[in-house]
Protein backbone atom coordinates (compact mmCIF):
# COMPACT_ATOMS: atom_id res chain seq x y z
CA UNK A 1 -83.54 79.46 73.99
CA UNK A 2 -86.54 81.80 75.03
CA UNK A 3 -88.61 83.33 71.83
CA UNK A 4 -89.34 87.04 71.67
CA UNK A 5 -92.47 88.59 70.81
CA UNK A 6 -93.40 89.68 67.37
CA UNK A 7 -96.17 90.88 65.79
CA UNK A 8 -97.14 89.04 62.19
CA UNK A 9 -99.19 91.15 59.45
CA UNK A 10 -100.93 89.10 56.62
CA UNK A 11 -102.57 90.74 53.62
CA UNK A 12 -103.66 87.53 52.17
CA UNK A 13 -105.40 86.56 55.01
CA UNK A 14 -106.20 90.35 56.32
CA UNK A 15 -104.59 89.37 59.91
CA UNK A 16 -102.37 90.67 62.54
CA UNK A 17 -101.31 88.75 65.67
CA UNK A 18 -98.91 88.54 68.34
CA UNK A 19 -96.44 85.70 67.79
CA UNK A 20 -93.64 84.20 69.30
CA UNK A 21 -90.47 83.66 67.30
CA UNK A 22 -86.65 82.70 67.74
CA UNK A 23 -84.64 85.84 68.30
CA UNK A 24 -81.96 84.27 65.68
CA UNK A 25 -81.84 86.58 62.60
CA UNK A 26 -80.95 83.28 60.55
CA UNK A 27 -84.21 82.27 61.70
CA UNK A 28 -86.40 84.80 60.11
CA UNK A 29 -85.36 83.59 56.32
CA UNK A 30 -87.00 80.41 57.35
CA UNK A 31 -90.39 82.49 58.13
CA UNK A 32 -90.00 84.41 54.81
CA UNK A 33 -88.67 81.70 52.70
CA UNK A 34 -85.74 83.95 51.50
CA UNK A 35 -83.75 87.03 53.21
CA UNK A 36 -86.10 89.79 54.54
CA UNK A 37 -85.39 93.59 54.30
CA UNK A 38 -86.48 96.34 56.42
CA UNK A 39 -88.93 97.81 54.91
CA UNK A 40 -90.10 100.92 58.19
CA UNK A 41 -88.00 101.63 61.07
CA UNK A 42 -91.13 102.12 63.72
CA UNK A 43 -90.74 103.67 66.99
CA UNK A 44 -88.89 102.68 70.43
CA UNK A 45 -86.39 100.75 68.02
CA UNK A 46 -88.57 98.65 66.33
CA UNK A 47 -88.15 97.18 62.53
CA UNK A 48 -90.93 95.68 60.22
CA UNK A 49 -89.56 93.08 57.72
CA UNK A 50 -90.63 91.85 54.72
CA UNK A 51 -89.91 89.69 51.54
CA UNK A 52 -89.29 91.56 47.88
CA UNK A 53 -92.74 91.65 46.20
CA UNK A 54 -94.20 93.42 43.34
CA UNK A 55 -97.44 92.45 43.52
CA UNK A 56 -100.18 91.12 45.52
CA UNK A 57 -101.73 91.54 47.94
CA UNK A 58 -100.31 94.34 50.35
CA UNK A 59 -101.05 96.72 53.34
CA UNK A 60 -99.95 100.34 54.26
CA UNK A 61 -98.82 101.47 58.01
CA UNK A 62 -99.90 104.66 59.39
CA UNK A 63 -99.98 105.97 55.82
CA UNK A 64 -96.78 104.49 54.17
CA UNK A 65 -95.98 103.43 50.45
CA UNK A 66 -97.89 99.60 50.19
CA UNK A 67 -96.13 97.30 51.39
CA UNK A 68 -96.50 93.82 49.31
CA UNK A 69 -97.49 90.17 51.43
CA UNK A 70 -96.53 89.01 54.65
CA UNK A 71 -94.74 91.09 57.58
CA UNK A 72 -92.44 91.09 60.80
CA UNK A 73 -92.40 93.80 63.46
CA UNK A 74 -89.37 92.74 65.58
CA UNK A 75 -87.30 94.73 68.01
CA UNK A 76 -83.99 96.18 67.72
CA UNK A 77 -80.88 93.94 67.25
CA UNK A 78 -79.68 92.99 70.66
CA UNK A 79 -76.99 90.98 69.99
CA UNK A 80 -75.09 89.84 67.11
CA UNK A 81 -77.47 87.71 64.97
CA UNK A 82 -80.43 88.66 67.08
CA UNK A 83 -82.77 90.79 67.84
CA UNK A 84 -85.07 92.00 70.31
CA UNK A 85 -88.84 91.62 71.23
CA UNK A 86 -90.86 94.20 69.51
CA UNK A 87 -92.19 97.08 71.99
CA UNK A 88 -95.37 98.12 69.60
CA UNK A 89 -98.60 97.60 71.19
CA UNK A 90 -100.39 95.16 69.19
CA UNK A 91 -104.03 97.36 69.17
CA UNK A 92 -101.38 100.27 67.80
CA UNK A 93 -100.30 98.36 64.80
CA UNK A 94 -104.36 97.22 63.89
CA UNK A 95 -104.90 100.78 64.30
CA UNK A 96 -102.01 102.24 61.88
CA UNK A 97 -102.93 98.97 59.29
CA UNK A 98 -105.03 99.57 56.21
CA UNK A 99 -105.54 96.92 53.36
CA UNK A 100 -104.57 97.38 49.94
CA UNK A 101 -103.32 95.48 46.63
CA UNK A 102 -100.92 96.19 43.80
CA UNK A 103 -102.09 94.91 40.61
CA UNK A 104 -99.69 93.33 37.86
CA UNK A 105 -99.70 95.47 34.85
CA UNK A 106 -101.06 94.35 31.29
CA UNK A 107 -98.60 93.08 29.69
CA UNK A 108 -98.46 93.76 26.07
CA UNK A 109 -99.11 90.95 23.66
CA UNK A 110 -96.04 89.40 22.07
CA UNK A 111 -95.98 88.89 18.49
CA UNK A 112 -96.03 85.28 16.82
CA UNK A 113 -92.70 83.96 16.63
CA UNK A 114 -90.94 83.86 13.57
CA UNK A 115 -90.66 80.73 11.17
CA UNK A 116 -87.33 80.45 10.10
CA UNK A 117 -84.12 82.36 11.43
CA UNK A 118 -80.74 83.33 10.01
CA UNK A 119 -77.83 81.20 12.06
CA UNK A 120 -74.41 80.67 11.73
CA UNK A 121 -72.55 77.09 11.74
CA UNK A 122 -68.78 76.54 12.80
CA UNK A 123 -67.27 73.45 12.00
CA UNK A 124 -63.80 72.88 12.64
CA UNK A 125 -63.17 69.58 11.55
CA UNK A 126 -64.59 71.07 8.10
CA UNK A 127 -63.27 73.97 8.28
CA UNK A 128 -66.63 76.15 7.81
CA UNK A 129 -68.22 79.13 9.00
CA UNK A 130 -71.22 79.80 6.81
CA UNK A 131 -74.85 81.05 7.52
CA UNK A 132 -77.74 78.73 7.50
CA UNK A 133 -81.74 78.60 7.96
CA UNK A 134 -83.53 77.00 10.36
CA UNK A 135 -86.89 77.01 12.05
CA UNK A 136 -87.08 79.17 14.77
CA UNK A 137 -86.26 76.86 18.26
CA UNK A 138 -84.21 74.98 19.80
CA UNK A 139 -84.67 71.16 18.76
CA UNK A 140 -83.77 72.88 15.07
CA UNK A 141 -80.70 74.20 16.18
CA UNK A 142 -79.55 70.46 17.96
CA UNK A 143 -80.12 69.21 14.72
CA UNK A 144 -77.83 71.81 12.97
CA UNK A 145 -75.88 71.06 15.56
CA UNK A 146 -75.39 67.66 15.64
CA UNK A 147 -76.78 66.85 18.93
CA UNK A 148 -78.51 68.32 21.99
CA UNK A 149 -76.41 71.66 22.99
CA UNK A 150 -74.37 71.20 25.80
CA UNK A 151 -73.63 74.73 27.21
CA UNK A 152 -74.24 78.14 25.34
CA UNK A 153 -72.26 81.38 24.90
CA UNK A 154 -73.30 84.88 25.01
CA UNK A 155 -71.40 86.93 22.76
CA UNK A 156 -71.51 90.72 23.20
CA UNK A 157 -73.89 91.12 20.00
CA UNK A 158 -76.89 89.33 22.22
CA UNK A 159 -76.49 86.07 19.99
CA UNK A 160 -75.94 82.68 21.99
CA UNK A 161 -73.01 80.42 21.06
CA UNK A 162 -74.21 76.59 21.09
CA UNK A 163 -71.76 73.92 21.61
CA UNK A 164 -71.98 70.03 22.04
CA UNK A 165 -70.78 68.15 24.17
CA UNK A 166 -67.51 66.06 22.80
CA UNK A 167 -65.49 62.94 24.15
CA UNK A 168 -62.03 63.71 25.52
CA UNK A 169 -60.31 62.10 22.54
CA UNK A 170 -61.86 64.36 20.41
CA UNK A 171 -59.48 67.26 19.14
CA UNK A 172 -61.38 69.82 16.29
CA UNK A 173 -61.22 73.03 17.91
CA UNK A 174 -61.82 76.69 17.13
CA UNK A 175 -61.09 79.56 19.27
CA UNK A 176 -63.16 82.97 19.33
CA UNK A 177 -61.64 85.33 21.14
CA UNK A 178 -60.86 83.61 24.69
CA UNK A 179 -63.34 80.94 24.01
CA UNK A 180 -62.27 77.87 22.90
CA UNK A 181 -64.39 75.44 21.59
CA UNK A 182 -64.19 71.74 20.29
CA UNK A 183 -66.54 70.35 17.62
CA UNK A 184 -69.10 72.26 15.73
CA UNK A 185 -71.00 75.54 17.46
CA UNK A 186 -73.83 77.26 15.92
CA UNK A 187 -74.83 80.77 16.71
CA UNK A 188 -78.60 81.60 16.71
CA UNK A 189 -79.55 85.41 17.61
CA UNK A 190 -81.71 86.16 20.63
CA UNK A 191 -84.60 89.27 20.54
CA UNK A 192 -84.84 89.99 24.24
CA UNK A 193 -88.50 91.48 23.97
CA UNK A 194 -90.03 88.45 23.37
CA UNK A 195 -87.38 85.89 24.36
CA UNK A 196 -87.53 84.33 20.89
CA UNK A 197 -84.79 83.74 18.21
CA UNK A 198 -83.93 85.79 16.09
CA UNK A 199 -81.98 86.03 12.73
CA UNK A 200 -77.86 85.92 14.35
CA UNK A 201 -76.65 89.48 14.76
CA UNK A 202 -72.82 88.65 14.38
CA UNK A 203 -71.68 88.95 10.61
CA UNK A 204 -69.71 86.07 9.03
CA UNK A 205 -67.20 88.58 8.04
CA UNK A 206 -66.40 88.88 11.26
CA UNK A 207 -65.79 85.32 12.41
CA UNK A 208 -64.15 84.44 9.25
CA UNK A 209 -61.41 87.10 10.55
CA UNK A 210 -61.26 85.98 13.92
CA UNK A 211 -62.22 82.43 14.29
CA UNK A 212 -58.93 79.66 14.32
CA UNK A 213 -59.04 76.39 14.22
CA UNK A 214 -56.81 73.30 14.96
CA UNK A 215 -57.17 69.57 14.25
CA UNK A 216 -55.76 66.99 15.67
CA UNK A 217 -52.73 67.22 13.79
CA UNK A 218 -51.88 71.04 14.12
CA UNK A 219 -49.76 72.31 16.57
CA UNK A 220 -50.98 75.89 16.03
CA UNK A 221 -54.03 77.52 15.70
CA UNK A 222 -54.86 78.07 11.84
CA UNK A 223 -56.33 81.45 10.67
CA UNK A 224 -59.93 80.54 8.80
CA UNK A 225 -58.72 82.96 6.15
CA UNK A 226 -55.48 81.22 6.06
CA UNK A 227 -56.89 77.60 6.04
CA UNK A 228 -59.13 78.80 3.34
CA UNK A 229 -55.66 79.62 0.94
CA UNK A 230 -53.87 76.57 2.45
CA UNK A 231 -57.06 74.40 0.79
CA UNK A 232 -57.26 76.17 -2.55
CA UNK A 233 -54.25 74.79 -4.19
CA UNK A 234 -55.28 71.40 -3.09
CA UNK A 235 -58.70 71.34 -4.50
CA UNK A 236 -57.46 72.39 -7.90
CA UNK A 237 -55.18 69.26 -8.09
């Protein structure tokens, strides 16, 4: 397959040259490293791709918005899944070029993290849901947990839902909502600023009213509130 003539602009290294490429689209990810877009339409049909970048290096043509690290110009699409040689003179794009960056903003210094957090622990085997305090990261919450987390949750409060994972035979569960879950789960809050954890958003109110469980005996799912009464009478004997 013959290539077709394109004309590469690098910031980085303040370059533009003619270049020969395959005239497969597909091919052009390979050159970018992901998906390009088309950034200009340019005359006689002509398209100049790039990568999504913020920041970096960059260049401007014939006074356009910067555009950020390397470049195509290719030529129309002449079939489907290829396109066409570009028709830009190559001394007309090094005149239209001009060099530029765009700088990363500041970004704003994050406060320390906090020392201890408010979490909450559900234990179905149990029969728990209670608030506890931990340090503020994750091997504290394995602990709590009982072992390294497995997968995580996100309820709609922001908090994260921590489970382990159990053996097959193993049959404490507790259902939230449409999630069910076997053996204990902790919930530790999230603040999104700063990407640390927080104290847990989600009351225990709340789960206390909603949270079932089941053992391995139980062939239905057991209202906390009601396993709560259905223990009562039992510890006073």
């Amino acid at each position: 397959m013959r290539g077709i003539r394109a004309i590469s602009i690098d910031p980085a290294a303040r370059s533009i040259a003619a270049i020969e490429i395959s005239p497969e689209t597909r091919s052009l990810s390979d050159f970018f490293g992901e998906r390009p877009m088309v950034a200009l339409r340019l005359p006689k049909g002509d398209a100049l791709l790039t990568a999504v970048r913020e920041y970096g290096e960059a260049f401007t043509v014939g006074g356009s918005r910067p555009l950020v690290g390397p470049a195509l110009i290719v030529g129309h699409r002449s079939a489907p899944g290829e396109r066409a040689s570009a028709r830009i003179a190559l001394a007309d794009v090094v005149t239209m070029v001009r060099w530029t960056s765009i700088q990363k903003p500041p970004q704003p210094e994050l406060p320390p993290p906090p020392g201890e957090v408010r979490v909450i622990v559900i234990d179905p085997e149990l029969g728990i849901i209670e608030e506890r305090v931990i340090a503020a990261h994750m091997p504290a919450a394995d602990r709590l947990l009982g072992s390294p987390h497995d997968r995580h949750i996100r309820l709609p409060t922001g908090d994260y839902l921590l489970s382990a994972k159990t053996d097959r035979d193993y049959r404490w569960q507790s259902r939230y909502g449409d999630a069910n879950l076997f053996g204990r789960c902790v919930i530790v809050g999230h603040d999104r600023t700063t990407d640390y954890f927080a104290d847990v958003a989600i009351r225990v109110e709340h789960l206390r009213k909603r949270v079932e469980f089941r053992g391995p005996d139980d062939k239905v799912w057991v209202r906390y509130a009601d396993r709560e009464a259905m223990d009562a009478p039992a510890a006073a004997e």
